[in-house]
Each structure stands twice: as C-alpha cells, then as structure tokens.
Protein backbone atom coordinates (compact mmCIF):
# COMPACT_ATOMS: atom_id res chain seq x y z
CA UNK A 1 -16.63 25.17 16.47
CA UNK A 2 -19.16 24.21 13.68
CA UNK A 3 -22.70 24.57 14.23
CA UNK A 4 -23.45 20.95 14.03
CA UNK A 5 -21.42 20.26 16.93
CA UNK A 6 -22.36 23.64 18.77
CA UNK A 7 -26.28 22.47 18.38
CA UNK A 8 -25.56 18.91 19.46
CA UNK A 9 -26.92 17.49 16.37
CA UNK A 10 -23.92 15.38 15.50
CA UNK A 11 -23.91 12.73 18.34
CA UNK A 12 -21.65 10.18 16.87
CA UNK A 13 -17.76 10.95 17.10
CA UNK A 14 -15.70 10.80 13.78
CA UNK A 15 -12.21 8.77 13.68
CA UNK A 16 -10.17 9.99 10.95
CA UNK A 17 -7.53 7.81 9.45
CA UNK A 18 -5.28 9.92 7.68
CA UNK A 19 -3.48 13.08 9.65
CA UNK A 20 -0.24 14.18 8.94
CA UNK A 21 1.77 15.23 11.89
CA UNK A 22 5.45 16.98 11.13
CA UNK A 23 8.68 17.85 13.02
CA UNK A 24 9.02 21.77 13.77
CA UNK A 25 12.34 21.02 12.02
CA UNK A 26 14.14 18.46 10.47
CA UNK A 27 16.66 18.84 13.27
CA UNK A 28 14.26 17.62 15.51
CA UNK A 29 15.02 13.89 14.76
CA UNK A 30 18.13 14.15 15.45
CA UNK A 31 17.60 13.00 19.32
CA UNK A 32 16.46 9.85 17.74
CA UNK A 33 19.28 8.82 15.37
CA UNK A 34 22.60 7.09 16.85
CA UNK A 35 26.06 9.01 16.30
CA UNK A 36 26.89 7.98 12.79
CA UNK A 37 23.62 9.38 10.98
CA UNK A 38 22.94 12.00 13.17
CA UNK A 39 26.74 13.52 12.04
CA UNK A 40 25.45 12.54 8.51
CA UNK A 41 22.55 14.78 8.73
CA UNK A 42 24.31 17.73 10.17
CA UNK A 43 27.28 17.13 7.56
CA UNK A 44 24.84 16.42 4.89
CA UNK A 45 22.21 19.68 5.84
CA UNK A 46 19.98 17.31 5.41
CA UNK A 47 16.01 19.41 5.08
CA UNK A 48 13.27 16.79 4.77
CA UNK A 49 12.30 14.59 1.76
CA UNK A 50 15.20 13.27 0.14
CA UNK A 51 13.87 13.37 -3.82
CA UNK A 52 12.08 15.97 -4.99
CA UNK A 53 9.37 16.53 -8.04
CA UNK A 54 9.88 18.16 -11.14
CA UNK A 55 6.37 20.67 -10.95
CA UNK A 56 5.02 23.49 -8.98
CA UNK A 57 2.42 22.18 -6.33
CA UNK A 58 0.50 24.88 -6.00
CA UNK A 59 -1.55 25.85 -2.68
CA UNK A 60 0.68 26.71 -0.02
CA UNK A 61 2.99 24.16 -0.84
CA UNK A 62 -0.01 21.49 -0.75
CA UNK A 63 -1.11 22.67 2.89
CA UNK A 64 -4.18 24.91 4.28
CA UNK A 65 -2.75 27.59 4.72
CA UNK A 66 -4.37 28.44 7.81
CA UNK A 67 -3.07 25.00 9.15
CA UNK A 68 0.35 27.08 10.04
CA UNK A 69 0.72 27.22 14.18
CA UNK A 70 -0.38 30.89 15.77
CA UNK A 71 3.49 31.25 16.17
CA UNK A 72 3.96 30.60 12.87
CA UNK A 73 5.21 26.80 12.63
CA UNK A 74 4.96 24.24 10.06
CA UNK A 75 1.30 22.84 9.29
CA UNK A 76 0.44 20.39 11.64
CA UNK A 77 3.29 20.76 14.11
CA UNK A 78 1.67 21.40 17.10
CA UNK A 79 -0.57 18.63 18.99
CA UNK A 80 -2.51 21.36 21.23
CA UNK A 81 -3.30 23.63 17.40
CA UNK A 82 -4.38 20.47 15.56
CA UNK A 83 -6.79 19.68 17.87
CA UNK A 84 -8.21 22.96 18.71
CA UNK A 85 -8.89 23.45 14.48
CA UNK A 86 -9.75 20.10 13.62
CA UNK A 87 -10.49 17.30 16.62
CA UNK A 88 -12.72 19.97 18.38
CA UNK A 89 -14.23 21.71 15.83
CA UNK A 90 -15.28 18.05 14.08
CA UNK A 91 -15.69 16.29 17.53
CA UNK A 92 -13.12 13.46 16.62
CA UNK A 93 -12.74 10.61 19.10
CA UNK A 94 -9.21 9.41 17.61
CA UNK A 95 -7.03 10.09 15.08
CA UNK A 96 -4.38 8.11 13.13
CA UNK A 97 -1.32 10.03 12.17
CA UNK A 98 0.84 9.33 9.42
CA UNK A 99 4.53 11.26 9.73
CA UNK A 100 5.51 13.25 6.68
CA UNK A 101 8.32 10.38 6.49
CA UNK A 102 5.76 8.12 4.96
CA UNK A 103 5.81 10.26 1.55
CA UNK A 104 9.61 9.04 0.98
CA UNK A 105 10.43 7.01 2.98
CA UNK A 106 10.19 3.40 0.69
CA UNK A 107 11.48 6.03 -2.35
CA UNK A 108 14.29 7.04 -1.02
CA UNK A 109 17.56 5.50 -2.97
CA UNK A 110 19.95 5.30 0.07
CA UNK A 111 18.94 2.18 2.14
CA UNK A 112 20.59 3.01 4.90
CA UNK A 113 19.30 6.53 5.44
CA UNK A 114 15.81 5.08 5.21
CA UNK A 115 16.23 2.60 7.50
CA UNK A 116 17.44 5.16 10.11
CA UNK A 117 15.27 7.69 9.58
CA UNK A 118 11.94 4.97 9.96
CA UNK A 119 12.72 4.10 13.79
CA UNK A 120 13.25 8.39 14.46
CA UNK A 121 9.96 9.13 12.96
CA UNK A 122 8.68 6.53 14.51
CA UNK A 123 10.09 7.32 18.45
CA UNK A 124 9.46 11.30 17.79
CA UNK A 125 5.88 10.50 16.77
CA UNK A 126 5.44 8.69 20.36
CA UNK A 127 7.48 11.01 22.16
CA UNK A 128 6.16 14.41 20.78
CA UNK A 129 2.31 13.41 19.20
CA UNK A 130 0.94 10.12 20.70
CA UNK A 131 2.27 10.63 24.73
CA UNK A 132 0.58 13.93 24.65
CA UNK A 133 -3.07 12.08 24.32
CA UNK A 134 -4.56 8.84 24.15
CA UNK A 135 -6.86 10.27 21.43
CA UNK A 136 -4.00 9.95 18.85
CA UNK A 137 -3.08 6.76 17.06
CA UNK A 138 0.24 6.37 15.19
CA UNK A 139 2.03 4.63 12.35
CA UNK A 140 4.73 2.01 12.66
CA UNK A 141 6.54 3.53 9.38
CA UNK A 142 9.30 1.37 8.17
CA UNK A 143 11.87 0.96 5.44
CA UNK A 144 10.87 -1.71 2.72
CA UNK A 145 14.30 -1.45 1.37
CA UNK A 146 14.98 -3.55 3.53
CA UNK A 147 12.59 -6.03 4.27
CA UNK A 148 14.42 -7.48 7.58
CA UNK A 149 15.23 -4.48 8.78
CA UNK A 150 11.55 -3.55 8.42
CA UNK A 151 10.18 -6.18 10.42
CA UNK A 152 12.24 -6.01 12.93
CA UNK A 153 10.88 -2.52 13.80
CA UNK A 154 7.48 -3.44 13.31
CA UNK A 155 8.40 -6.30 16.34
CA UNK A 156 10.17 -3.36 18.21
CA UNK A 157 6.90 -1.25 18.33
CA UNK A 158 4.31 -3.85 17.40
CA UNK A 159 2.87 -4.14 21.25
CA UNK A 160 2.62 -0.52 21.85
CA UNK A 161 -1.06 0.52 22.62
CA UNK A 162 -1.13 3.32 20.30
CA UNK A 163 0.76 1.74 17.21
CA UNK A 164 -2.21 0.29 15.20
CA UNK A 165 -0.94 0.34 11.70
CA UNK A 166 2.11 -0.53 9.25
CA UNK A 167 2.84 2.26 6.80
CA UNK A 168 4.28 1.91 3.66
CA UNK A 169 4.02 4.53 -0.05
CA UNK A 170 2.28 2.56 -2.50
CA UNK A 171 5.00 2.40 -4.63
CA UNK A 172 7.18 -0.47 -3.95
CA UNK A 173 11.03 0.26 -3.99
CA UNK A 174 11.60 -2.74 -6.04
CA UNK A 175 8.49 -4.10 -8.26
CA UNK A 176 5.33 -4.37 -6.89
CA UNK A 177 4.15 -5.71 -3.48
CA UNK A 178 3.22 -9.07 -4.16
CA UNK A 179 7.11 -9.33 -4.39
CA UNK A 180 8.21 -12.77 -2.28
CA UNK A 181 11.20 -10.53 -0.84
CA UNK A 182 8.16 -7.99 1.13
CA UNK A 183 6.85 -11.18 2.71
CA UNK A 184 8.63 -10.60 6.29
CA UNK A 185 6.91 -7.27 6.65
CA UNK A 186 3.49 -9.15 5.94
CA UNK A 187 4.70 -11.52 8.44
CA UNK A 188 5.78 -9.29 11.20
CA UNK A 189 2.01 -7.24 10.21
CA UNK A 190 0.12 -10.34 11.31
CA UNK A 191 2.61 -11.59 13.95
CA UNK A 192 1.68 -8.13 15.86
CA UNK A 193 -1.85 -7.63 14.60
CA UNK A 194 -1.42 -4.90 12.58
CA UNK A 195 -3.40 -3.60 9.68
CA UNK A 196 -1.05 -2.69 6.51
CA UNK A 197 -1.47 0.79 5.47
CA UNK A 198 -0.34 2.29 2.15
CA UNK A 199 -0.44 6.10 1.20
CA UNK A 200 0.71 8.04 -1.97
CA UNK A 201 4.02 8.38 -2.09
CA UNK A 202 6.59 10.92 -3.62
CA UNK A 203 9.97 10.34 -5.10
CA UNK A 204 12.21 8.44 -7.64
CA UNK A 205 9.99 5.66 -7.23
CA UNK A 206 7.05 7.60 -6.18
CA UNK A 207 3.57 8.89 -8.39
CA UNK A 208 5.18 12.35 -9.09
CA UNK A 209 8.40 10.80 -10.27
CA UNK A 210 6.98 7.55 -12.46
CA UNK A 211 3.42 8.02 -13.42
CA UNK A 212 2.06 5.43 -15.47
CA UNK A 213 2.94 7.22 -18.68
CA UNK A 214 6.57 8.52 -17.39
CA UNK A 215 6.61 11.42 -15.04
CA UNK A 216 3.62 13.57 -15.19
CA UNK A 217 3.94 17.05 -16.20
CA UNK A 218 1.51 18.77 -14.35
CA UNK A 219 0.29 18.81 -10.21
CA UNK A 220 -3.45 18.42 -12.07
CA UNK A 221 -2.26 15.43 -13.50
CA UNK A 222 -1.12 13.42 -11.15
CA UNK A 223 -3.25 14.87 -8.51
CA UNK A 224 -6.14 13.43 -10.58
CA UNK A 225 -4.34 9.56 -11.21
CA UNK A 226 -3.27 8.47 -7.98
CA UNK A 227 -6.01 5.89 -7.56
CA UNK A 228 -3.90 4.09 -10.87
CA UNK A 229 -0.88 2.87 -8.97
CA UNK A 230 -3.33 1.50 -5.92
CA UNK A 231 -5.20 -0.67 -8.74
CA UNK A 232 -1.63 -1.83 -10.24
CA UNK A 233 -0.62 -3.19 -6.52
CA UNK A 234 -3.66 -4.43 -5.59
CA UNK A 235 -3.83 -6.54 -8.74
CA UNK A 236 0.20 -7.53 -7.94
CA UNK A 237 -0.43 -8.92 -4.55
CA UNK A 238 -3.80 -10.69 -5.34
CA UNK A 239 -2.31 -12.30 -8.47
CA UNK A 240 0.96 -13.17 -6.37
CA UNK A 241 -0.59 -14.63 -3.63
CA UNK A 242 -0.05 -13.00 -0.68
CA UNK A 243 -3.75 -13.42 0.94
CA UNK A 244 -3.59 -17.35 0.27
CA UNK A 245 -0.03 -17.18 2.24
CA UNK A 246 -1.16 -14.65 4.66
CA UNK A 247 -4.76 -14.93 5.48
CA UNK A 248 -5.14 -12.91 8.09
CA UNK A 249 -3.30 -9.72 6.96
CA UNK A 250 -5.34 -6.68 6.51
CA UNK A 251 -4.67 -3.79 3.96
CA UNK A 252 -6.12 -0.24 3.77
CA UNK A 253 -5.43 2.21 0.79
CA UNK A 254 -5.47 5.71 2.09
CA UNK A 255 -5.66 8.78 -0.40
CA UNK A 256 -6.69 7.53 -3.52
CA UNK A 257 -10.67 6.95 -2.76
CA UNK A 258 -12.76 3.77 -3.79
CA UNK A 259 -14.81 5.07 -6.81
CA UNK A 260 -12.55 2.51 -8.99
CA UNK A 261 -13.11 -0.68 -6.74
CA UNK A 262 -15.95 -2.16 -8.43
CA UNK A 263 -14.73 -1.61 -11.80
CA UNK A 264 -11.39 -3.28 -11.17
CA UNK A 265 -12.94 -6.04 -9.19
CA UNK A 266 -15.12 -7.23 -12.54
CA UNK A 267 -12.28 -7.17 -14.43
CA UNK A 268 -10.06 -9.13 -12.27
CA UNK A 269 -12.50 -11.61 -11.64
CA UNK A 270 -13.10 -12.06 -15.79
CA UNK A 271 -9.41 -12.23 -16.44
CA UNK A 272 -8.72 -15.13 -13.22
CA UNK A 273 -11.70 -16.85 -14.59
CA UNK A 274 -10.37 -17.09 -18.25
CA UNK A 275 -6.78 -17.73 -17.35
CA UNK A 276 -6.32 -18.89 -13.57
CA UNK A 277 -4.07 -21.61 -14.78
CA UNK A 278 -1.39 -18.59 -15.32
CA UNK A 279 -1.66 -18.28 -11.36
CA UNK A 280 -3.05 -21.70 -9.78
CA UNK A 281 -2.23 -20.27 -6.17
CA UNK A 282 -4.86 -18.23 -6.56
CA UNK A 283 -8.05 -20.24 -5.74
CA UNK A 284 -10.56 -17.70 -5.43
CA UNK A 285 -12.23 -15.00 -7.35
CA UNK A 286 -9.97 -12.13 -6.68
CA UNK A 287 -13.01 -10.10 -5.53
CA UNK A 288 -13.28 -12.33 -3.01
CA UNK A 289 -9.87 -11.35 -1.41
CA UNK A 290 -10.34 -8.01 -1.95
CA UNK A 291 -13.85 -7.71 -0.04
CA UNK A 292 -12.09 -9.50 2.83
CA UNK A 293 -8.30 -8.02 2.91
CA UNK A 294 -8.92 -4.50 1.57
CA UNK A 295 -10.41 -1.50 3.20
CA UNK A 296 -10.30 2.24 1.62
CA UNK A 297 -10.00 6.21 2.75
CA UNK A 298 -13.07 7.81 1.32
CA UNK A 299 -10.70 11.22 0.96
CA UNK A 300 -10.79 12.61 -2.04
CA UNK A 301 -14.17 12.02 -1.35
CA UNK A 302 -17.12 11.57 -3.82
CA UNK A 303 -19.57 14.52 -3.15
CA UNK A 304 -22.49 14.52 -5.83
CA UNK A 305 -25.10 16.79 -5.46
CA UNK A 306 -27.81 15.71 -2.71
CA UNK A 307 -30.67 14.52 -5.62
CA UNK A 308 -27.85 12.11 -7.10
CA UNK A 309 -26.40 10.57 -3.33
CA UNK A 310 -28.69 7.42 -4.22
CA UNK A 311 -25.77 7.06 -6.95
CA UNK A 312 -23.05 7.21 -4.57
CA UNK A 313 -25.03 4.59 -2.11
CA UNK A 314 -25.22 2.35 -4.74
CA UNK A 315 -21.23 2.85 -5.43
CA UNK A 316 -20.90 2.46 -1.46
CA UNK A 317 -22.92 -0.74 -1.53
CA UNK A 318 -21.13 -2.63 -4.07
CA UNK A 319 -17.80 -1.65 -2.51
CA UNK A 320 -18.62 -2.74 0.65
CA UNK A 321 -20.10 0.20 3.25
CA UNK A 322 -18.36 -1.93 6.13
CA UNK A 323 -14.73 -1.15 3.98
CA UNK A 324 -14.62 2.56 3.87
CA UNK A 325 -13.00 4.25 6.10
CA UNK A 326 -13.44 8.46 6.94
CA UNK A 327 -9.98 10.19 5.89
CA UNK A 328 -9.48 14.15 5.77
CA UNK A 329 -6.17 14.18 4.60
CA UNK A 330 -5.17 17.24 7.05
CA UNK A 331 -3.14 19.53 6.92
CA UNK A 332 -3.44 19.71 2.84
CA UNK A 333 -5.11 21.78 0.76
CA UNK A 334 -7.89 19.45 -0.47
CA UNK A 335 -8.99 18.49 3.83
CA UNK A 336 -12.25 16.55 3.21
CA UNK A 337 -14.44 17.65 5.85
CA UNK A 338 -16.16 14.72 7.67
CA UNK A 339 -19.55 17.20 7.65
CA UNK A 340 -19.39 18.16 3.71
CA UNK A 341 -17.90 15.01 2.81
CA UNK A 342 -20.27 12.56 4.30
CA UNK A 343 -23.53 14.60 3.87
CA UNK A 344 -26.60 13.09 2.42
CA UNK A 345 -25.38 9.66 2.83
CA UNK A 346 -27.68 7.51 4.63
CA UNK A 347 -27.57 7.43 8.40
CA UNK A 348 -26.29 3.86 8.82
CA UNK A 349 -23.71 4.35 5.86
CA UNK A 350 -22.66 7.51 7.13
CA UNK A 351 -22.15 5.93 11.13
CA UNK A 352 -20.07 3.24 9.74
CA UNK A 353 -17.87 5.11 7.88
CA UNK A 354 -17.09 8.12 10.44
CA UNK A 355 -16.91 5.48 12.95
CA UNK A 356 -18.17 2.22 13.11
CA UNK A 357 -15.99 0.52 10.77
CA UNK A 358 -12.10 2.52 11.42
CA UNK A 359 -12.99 1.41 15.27
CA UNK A 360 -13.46 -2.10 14.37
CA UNK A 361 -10.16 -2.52 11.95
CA UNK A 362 -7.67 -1.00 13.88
CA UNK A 363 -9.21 -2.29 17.69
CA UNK A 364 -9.27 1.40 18.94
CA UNK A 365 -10.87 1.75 22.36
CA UNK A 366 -14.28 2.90 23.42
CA UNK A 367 -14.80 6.48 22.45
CA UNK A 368 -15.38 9.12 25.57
CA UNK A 369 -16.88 11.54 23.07
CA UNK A 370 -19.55 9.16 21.99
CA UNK A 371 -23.10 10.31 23.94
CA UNK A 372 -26.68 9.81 23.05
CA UNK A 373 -29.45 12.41 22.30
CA UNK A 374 -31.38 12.62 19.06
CA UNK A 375 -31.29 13.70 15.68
CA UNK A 376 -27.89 12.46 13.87
C-alpha cells in the first residue's frame, strides 16, 4: 500500500476510467458463443486479436510485467490480483473496464465474427469481472460493422446497473464517425443513457495498421501519434452533424490525452467561421459542441516538473477541468499513477479529475471509500 494511503493523507477516492480486464484464455468465451461460432473458434484455433501489427512492441508485450497473476496468468486476469495491486494500493472507489476485445473489435474484417464475439465479451465481463463487485463498471462493447446489430446489444445490456458506457476503437470500420450509417448506435447510446467511449484501436483499420502517413514503422512512432486519429474523428462528427441530430449524446476519448484540445478547437472554430456555408447544419462554433459533448482520459498524462504545473493549469483550464477524466491505462507498461500523475495540480482540479467529474458522467453511485479528515 502507498504511503499516502497508509498515512491517511489522500481522503478522496480515485475512479479510474480505463482498466483492461482479459480472459485467462481465449477459450474462455466460448461458454458465451452459440454452436456455429463456438465450432468456428475451435476449428479455426482461434488465439485473441484477429489482425496483427507489423513491429515489435516492446515491454512485456505492452504490459507491467509484474501485472502477471501470482500463479502466473495473463495481466489483468484475475479480479481478486487487480484489486489487491491497484484498487487498494490507490484507494479506488470504482473502476471502468474495457475488455481486450475493444482493441479489434470495430477492425476486424469478418463481420460476423465481430458481431459474435461483442455480446461474449460483453456476458464474460458480467459474469467473471463485474458480479464479483459492485466496485467495477463495464463496457457495452459492440460491433460497428454492423450498425443494427450494434444497437441492438447496446438495448440488450443498456439497463444493466453496471453497464455505463458504449465502447468503440477510434477508428471507424468504414470512414469516419460522423458517417449517417453509425447513427443507430448514437441512437441506442442516448435511448439507454449511455456515454460513448472510444479507445485506440489495433488492426487493418486500426493506428498500428494505417497511421496517418501509411503504417508506422516503429512502436515509438505510433505510440507518440495516437492523439492524431482522435482529432480527425472529432472534427468528422462535429462537421457531420451528429451533436445537432443527437443532442444529448456524450463522448469520451480515452488514451490519447487532451494536450491537443485547445489547439484543434481554434482551428475548427476559424475554418467554420470562414466557410460554414460548406456545412450549414452546423450552427454553432464547433468549440461549442466540443466543450459540451466531449470529455478526455488524462493518461498519457502531462507531468511537468512542479515549478512549471501553473502551465499545465492553464492547459487544464482552457480544456475544461470539469472534462478530464483520471485514466491509468492498467495493466500496460506506461500505468499512469493517479499519485504521480495528478501531483502538483491544484486541489480542486485535482478532486475533479480523480473523482468529481468520472462520477458525474457516467451516474456511478456514492462512493463507500470516500471519508473526511484533513490534509488532501
């Protein structure tokens, strides 16, 4: 346990938006698929992610590599080990998990695989992760290959307590997301209440397949140009209209920070304002539908020295501090701690973001972890 939490200093829980939770084995969805594809699979010897990338990722194939179980199972496989290293040792109050199906997923090129494989993720998640305590929030994860098919799982678990999010890759299967065929999963997202999540994705239509300069030769590379697909789609859907059509749908960008959000606001609002007649449906600023549909991971996280944090408030302020939400990105390699990562921030900044503002978006319930003494 870290000191901070041993001392009591830290009174105020964290909720961390981005935890990746994975089968033992493959094999273990296979409870969850009907006859046809769970023969496939077996036939097939299917192993996990159905593309794969054309470099080494280095690090313990992208993980901690003391996130492995005592008995030696995958990173992040076991509920009762995740929460002894990390919800424990960081005193979380909730967690929302994102399947290791959401890196493919969307990518893969056989529609009808992905759209069996979503609802299995999606059942083992409840069955093996989210049943086991009410700490842990999941992900409806669906197929956008189908966009139909989609919401019709998103209806299927939409009321369940501990669904609180949609989640898609960032890269669309076909175009970008302001595409009129995705409208019936923005649809189903509001129809159930549920915020739209997207996360980096991998795969033939995935950041380590198609950078935006072809595929990227090097981990480095694209590990340092993520946030560059997030920009394209958020420009796609604002300039196609999808918050005029759907005002109340709410997106969050996970894994590719928020250091780039001002920037790209200024110049979407200077191109709109000298040729808005190009896209009439839009009748705002597109600022102004960013600052009320879009909310951001922090992880990778900004960390500046302590005599240079006024920089990163003033970053934080003109993003919005009620938009960021705290994201460690465990089990990989580059975990932001919500301790390191959130230090010298101001108190109120820093409340909001561990807390505050992840509790608000997704509706989670009151936090038993959350008690009052001094000195946070």
């Amino acid at each position: 346990m870290s000191d901070e939490v041993k001392n009591g200093s830290r009174t105020l829980p964290v909720i961390d938006c981005d935890i990746h939770p994975n089968p033992v084995r493959k094999r273990d969805l296979l409870p969850y698929l009907d006859d046809y594809w769970r023969d496939y699979m077996i036939a097939s010897k299917f192993r996990g992610h159905l593309p794969t990338v054309d470099f080494t990722i280095p690090v313990n194939g992208g993980l901690r590599a003391d996130s492995k179980t005592p008995g030696g199972g995958p990173a992040c496989s076991s509920v009762d080990f995740f929460k002894e290293q990390v919800m424990d040792e960081f005193n979380y109050s909730h967690a929302i998990l994102f399947t290791d199906g959401t890196f493919f997923i969307s990518g893969a090129p056989q529609r009808e695989m992905a759209t069996a494989l979503a609802p299995a993720y999606n059942d083992w998640l409840i069955e093996h992760w989210l049943e086991k305590d009410p700490r842990l929030f999941g992900t409806v994860l669906i197929a956008a290959q189908d966009p139909e098919a989609a919401a019709r799982e998103i209806d299927r678990l939409g009321s369940h307590p501990q669904m609180v999010q949609v989640g898609l890759g960032i890269h669309a299967p076909y175009g970008g997301w302001g595409d009129p065929r995705y409208h019936p999963i923005w649809e189903a997202a509001v129809r159930n209440d549920l915020v739209v999540t997207f996360h980096v994705t991998v795969g033939p239509t995935g950041l380590f397949k198609s950078g935006p300069i072809g595929p990227p030769r090097y981990f480095v590379e694209t590990q340092s140009t993520h946030s560059l697909t997030y920009q394209a789609q958020m420009a796609n859907m604002v300039f196609a209209g999808v918050f005029e059509k759907y005002p109340d749908l709410k997106v969050a960008f996970i894994e590719a920070g928020f250091a780039w959000v001002p920037g790209l606001m200024y110049m979407l609002d200077t191109q709109w304002r000298a040729v808005r007649r190009e896209v009439p449906w839009v009748k705002r600023p597109p600022s102004e539908y960013i600052k009320e549909h879009f909310w951001f991971g922090t992880q990778p996280m900004i960390e500046p020295e302590t005599k240079d944090s006024k920089h990163l408030e003033q970053l934080i302020d003109m993003v919005g501090s009620d938009r960021l939400l705290f994201a460690s990105d465990y089990p990989h390699w580059e975990f932001d701690s919500p301790i390191g990562a959130l230090k010298g921030l101001r108190k109120d900044t820093r409340d909001k973001i561990k807390y505050y503002n992840s509790k608000k978006l997704f509706k989670l319930p009151d936090s038993v972890n959350l008690v009052s003494s001094q000195g946070d």
